[in-house]
N, C-alpha and C. Protein backbone atom coordinates (compact mmCIF):
# COMPACT_ATOMS: atom_id res chain seq x y z
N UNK A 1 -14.88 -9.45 -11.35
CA UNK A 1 -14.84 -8.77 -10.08
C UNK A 1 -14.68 -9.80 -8.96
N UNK A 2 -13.98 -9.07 -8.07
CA UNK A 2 -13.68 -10.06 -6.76
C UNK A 2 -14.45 -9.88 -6.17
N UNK A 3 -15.68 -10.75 -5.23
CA UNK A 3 -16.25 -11.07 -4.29
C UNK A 3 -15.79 -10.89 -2.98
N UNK A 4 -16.16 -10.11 -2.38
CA UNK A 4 -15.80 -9.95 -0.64
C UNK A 4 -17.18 -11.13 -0.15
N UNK A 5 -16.43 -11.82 0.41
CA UNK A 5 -17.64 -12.74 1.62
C UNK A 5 -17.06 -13.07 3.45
N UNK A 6 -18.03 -13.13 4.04
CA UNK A 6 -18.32 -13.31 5.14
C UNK A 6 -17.88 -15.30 5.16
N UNK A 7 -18.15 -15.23 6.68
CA UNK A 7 -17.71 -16.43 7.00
C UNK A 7 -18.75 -17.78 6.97
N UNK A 8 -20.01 -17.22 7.07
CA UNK A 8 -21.33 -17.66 6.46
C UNK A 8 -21.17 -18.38 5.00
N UNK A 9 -20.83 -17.10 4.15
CA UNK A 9 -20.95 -17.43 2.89
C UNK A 9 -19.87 -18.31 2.28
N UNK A 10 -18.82 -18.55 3.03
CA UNK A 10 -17.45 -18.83 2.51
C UNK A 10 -17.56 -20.48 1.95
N UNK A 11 -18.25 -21.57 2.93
CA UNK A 11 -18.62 -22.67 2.30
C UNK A 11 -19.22 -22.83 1.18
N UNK A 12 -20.17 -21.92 0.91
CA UNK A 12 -21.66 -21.81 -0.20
C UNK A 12 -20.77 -21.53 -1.22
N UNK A 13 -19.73 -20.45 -0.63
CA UNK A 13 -19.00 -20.38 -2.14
C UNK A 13 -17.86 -20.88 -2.80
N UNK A 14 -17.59 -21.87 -2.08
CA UNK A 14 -16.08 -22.84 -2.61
C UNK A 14 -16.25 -23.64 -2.98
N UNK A 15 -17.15 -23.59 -3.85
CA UNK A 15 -17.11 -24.69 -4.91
C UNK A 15 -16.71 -24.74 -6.64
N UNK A 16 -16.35 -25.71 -7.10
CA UNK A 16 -15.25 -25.69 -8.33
C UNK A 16 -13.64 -25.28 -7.78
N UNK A 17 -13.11 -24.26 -8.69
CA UNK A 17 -11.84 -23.66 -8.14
C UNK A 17 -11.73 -22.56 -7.82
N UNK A 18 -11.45 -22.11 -6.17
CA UNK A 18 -11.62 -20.96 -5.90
C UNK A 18 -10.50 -20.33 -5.70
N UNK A 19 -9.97 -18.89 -5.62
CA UNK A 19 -9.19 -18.41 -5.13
C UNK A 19 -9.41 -17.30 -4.22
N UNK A 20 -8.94 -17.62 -2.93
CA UNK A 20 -9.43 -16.60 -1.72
C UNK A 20 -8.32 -15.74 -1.02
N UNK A 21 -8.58 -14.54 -1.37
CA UNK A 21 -7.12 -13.64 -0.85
C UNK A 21 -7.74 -12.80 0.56
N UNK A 22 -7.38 -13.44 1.70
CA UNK A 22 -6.96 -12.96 2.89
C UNK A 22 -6.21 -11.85 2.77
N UNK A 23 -6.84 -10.88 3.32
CA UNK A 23 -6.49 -9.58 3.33
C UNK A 23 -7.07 -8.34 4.67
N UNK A 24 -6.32 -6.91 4.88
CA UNK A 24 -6.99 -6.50 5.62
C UNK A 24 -6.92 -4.78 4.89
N UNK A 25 -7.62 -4.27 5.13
CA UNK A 25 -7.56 -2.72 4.45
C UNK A 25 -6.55 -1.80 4.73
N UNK A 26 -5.47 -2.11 6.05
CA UNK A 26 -4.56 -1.35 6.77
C UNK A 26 -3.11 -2.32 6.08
N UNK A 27 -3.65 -3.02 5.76
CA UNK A 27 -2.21 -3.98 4.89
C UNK A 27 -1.71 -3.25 3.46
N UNK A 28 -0.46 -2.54 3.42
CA UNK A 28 0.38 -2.26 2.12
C UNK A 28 -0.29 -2.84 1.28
N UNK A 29 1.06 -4.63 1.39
CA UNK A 29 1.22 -5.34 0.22
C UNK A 29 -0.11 -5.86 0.20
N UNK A 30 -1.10 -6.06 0.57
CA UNK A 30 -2.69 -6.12 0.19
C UNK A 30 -3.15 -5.22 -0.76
N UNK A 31 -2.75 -4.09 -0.50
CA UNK A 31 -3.21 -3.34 -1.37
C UNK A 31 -2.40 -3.01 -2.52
N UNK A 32 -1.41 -3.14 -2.73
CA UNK A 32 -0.95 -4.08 -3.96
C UNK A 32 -1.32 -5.02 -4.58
N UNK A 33 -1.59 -6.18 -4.12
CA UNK A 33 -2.15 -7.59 -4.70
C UNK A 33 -3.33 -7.16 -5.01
N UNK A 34 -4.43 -6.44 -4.36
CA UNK A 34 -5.57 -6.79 -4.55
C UNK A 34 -5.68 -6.21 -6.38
N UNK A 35 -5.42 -5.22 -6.84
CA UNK A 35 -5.52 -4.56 -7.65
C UNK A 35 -4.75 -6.15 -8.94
N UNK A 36 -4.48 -6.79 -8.72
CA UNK A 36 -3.44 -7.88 -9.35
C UNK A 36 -4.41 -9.02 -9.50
N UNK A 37 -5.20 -9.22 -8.17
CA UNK A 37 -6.07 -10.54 -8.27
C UNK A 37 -7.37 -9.84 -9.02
N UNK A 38 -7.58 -8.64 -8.90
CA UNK A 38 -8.93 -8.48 -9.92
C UNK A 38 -8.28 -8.81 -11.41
N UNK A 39 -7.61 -8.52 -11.72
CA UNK A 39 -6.87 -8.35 -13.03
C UNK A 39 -6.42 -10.05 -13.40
N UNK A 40 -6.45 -10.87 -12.51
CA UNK A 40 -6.64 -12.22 -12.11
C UNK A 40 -7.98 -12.87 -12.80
N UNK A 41 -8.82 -12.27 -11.98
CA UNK A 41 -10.33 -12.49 -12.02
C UNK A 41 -10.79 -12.55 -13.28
N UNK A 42 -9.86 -11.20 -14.03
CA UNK A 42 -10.82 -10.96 -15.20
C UNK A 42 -10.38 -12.01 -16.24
N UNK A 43 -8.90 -12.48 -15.84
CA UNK A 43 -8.36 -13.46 -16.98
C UNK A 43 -8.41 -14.62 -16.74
N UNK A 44 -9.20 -15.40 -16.09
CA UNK A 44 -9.45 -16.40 -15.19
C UNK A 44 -11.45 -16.92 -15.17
N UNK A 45 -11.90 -16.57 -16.10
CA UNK A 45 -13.52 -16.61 -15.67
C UNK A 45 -13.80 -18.08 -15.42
N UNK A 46 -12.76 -18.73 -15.35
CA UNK A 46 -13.35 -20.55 -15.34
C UNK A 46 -13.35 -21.16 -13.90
N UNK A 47 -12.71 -19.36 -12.93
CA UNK A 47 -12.53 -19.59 -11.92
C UNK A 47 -12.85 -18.95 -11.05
N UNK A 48 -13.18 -19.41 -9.59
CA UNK A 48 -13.82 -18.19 -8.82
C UNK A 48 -13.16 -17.49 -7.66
N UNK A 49 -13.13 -16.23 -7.22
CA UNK A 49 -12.02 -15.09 -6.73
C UNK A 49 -13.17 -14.59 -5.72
N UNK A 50 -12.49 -14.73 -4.51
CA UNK A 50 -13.10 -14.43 -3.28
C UNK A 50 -12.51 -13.37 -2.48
N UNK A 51 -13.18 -12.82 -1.95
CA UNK A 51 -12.32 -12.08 -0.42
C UNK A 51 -12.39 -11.92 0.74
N UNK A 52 -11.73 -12.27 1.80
CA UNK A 52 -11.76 -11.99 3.36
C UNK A 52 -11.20 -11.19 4.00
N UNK A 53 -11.92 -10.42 4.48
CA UNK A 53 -10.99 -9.27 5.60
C UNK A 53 -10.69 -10.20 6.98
N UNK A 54 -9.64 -10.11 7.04
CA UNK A 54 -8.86 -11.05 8.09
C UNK A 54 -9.58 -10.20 9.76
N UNK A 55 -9.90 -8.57 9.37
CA UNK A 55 -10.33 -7.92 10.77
C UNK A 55 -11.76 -8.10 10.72
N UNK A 56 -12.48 -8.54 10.01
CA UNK A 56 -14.37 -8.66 9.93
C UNK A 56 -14.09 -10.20 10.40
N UNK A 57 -13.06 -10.89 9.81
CA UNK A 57 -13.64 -12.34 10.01
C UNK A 57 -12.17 -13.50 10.46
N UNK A 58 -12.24 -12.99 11.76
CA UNK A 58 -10.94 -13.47 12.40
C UNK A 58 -11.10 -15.17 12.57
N UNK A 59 -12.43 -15.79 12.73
CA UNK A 59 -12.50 -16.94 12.54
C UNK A 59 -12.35 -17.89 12.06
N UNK A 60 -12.44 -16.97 10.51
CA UNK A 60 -12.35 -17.90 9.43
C UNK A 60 -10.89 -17.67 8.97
N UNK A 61 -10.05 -16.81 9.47
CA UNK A 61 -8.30 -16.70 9.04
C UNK A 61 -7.88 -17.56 9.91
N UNK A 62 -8.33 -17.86 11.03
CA UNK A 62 -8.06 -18.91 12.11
C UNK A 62 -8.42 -20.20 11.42
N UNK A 63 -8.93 -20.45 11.34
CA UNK A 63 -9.42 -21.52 10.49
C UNK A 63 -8.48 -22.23 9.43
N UNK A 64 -8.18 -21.47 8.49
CA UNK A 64 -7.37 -21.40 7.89
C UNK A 64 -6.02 -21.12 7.76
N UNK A 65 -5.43 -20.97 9.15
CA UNK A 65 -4.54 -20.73 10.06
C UNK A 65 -3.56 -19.70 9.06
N UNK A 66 -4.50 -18.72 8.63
CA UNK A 66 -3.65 -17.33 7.98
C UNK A 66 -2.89 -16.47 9.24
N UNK A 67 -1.67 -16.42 9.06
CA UNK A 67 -0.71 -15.49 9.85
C UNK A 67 -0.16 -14.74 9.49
N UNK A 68 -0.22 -14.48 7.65
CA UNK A 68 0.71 -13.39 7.17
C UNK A 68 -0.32 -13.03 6.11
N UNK A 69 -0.61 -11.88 6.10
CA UNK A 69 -1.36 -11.34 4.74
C UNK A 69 -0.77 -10.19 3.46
N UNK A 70 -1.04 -10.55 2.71
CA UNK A 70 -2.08 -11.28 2.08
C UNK A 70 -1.57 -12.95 2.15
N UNK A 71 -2.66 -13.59 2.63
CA UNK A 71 -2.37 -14.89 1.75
C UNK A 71 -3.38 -15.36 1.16
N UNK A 72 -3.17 -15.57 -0.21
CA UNK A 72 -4.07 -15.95 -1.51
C UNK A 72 -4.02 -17.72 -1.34
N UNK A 73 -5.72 -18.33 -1.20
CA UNK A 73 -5.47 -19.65 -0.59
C UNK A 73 -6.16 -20.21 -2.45
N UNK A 74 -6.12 -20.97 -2.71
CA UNK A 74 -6.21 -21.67 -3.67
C UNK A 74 -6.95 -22.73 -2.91
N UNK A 75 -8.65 -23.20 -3.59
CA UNK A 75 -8.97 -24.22 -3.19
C UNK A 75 -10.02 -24.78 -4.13
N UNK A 76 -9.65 -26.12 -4.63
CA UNK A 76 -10.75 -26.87 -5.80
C UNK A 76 -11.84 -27.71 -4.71
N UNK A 77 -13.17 -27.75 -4.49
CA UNK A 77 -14.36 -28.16 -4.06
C UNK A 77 -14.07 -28.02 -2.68
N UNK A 78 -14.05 -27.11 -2.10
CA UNK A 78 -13.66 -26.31 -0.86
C UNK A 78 -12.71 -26.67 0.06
N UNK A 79 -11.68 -28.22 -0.69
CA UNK A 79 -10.39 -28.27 -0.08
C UNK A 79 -9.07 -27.35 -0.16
N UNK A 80 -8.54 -27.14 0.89
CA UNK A 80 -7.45 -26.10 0.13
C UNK A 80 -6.33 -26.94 -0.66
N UNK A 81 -5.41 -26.37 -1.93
CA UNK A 81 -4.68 -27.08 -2.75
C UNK A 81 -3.24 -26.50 -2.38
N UNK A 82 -3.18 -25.31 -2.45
CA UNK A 82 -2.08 -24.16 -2.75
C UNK A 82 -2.30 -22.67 -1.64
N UNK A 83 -1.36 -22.73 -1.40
CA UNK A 83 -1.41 -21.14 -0.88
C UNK A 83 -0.17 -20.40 -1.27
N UNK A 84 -0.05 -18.57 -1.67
CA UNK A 84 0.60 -17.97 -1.52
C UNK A 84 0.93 -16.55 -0.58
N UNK A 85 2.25 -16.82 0.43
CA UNK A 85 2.16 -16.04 1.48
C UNK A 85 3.25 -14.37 0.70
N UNK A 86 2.21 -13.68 1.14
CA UNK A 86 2.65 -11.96 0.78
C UNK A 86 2.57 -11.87 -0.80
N UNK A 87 2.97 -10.61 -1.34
CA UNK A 87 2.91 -10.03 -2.61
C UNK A 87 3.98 -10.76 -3.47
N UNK A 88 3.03 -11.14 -4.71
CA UNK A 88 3.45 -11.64 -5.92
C UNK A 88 3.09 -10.61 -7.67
N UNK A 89 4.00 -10.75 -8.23
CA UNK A 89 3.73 -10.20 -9.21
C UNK A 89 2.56 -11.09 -10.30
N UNK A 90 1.77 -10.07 -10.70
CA UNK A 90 0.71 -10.92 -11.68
C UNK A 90 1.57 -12.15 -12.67
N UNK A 91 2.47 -12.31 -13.29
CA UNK A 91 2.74 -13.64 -13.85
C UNK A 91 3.28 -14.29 -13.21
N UNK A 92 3.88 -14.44 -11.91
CA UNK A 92 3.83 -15.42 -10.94
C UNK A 92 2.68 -16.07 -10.69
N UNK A 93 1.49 -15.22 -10.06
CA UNK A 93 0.53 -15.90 -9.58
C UNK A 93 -0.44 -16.23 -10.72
N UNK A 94 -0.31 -15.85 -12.12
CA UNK A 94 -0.77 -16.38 -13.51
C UNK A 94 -0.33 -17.72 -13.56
N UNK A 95 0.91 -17.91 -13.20
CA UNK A 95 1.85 -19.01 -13.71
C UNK A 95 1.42 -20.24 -12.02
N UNK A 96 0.94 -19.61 -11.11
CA UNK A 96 0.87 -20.86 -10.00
C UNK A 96 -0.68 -21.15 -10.45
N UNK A 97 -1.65 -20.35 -10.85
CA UNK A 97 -2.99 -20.52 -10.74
C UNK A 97 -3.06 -21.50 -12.34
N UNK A 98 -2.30 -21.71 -13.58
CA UNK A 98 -1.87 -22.89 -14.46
C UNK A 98 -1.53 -23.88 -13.77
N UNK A 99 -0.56 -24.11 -12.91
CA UNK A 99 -0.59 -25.29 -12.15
C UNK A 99 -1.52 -25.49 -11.87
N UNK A 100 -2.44 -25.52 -11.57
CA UNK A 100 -3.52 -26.30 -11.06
C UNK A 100 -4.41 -26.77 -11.64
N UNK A 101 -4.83 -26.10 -12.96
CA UNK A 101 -5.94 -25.98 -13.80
C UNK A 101 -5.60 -27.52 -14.25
């Protein structure tokens, strides 16, 4: 299961390899992906799957200077590595989240 967190929690939880999909509830292709990154999650347990609502937590998309959502940020010990901007099909983003491992 994917984790929704706050901007509080977002440090506490980027640690190892995370993957964090920027998202908002009024976004389509969000709601496409999201259903893709759980299905992610489940084939992936060596890794950890986060979530941000870009409208609860505009700080932390700023931060991360998200401008297009979804964007799925990829980050090993809370540096970012990888990002992907808008909807990908599950063996694409199977096949970028192997790169990294």
């Amino acid at each position: 299961m994917v984790k929704k967190i706050t901007g509080e929690e977002f440090m506490r939880e980027a640690t190892g390899t995370v993957l964090v999909d920027f998202y908002a509830d009024w976004c389509g292709p969000c709601r496409m992906v999201s259903p893709i990154v759980e299905e992610l999650a489940n084939d992936n347990a060596d890794m950890g799957f986060k979530k941000v609502n870009v409208d609860e937590e505009p700080d932390l998309a700023m931060r991360y200077n998200v401008r297009s959502i979804p964007t799925l940020i990829l980050f090993k010990d809370g540096k970012e590595v990888d990002r992907v901007i808008g909807f990908a099909p599950k063996q694409r983003l199977q096949t970028w989240l192997d790169s990294h491992k």
